[in-house]
Protein backbone atom coordinates (compact mmCIF):
# COMPACT_ATOMS: atom_id res chain seq x y z
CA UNK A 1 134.59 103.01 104.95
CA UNK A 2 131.76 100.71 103.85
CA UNK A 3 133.27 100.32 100.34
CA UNK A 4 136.52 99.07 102.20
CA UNK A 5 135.22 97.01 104.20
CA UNK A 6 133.14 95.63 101.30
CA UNK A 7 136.09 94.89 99.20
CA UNK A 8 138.09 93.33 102.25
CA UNK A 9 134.79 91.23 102.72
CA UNK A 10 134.96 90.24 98.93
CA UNK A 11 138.56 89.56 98.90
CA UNK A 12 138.38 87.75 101.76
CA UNK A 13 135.33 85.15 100.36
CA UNK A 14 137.83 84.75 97.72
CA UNK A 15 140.78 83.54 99.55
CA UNK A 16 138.98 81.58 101.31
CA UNK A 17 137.50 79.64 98.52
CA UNK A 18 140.58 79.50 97.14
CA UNK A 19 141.88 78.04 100.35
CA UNK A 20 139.30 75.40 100.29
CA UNK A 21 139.68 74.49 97.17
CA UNK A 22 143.74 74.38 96.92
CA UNK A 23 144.39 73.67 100.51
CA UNK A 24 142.03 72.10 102.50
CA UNK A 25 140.82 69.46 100.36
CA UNK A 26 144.85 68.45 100.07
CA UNK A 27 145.05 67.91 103.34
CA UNK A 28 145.48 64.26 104.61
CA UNK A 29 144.33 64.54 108.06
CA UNK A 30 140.50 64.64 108.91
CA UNK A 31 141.59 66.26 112.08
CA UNK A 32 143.29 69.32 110.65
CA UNK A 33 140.63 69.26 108.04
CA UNK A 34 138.49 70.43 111.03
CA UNK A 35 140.73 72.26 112.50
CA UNK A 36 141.17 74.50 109.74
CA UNK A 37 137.39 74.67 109.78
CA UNK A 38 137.96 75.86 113.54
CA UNK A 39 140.26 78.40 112.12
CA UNK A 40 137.62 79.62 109.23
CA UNK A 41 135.25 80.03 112.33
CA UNK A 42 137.78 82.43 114.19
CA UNK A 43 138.55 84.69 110.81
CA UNK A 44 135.14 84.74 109.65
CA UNK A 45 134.46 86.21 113.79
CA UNK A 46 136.93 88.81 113.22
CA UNK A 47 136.40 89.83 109.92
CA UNK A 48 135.84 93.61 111.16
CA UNK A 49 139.78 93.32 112.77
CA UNK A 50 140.72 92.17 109.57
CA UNK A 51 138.91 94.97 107.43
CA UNK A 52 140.03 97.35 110.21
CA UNK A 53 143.90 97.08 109.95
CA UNK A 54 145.22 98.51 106.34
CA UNK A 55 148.74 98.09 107.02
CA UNK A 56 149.04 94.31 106.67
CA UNK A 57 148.11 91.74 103.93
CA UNK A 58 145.22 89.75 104.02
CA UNK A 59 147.27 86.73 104.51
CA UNK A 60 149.05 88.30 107.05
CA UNK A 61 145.93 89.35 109.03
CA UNK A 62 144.16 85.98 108.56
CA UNK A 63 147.74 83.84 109.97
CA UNK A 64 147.58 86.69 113.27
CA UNK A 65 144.09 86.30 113.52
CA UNK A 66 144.29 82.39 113.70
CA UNK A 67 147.55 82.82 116.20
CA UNK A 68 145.32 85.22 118.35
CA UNK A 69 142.79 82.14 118.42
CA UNK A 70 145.27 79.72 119.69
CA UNK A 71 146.85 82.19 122.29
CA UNK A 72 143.06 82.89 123.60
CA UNK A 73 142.42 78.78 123.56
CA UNK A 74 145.98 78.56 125.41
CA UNK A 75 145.14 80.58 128.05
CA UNK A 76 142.08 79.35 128.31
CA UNK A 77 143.31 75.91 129.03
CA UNK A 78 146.24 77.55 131.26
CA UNK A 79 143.54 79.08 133.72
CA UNK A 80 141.55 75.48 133.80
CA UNK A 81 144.75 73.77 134.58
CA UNK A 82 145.95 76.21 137.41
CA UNK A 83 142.51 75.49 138.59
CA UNK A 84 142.24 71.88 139.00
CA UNK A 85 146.22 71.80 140.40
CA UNK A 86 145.27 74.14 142.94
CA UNK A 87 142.04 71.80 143.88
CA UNK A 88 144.32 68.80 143.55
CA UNK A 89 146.86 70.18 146.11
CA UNK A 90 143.67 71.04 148.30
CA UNK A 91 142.68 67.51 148.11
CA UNK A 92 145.87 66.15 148.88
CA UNK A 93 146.80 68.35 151.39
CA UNK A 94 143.68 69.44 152.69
């Protein structure tokens, strides 16, 4: 299992270098520029889900990692907003 997850490790380095290099630097926006520095952040966090599933590509596992991300920040952001409209109709109606 070590050797596996070594090699997904490795293969994973590479891609992203090659994203980097072929990808990132193309893009015209500063803002996705960091936001696809956001998304190396969430991959690199769940590198052992990615070396963990064997049924999917790399690609594959890095695009449903980075959609994970987003549904997590969603939700996140959901729950904050119920929040302040439930103290908001407090305040007005309180």
């Amino acid at each position: 299992m070590g050797r596996l997850q070594s090699a997904v490790r490795a293969s994973f380095e590479d891609y992203l270098h090659r994203m980097r290099t072929e990808y990132k630097e193309a893009l015209v926006s500063k803002g996705r520029r960091e936001a696809f520095d956001r998304l190396v952040e969430a991959w690199s966090s769940e590198l052992g889900a990615i070396s963990y599933a064997e049924s999917l590509s790399l690609m594959d596992l890095i695009l449903l990692t980075g959609e994970v991300d987003n549904r997590a920040y969603l939700e996140a952001l959901r729950l904050k907003l119920d929040n302040l409209d439930s103290r908001l109709n407090v305040a007005e109606h309180g």
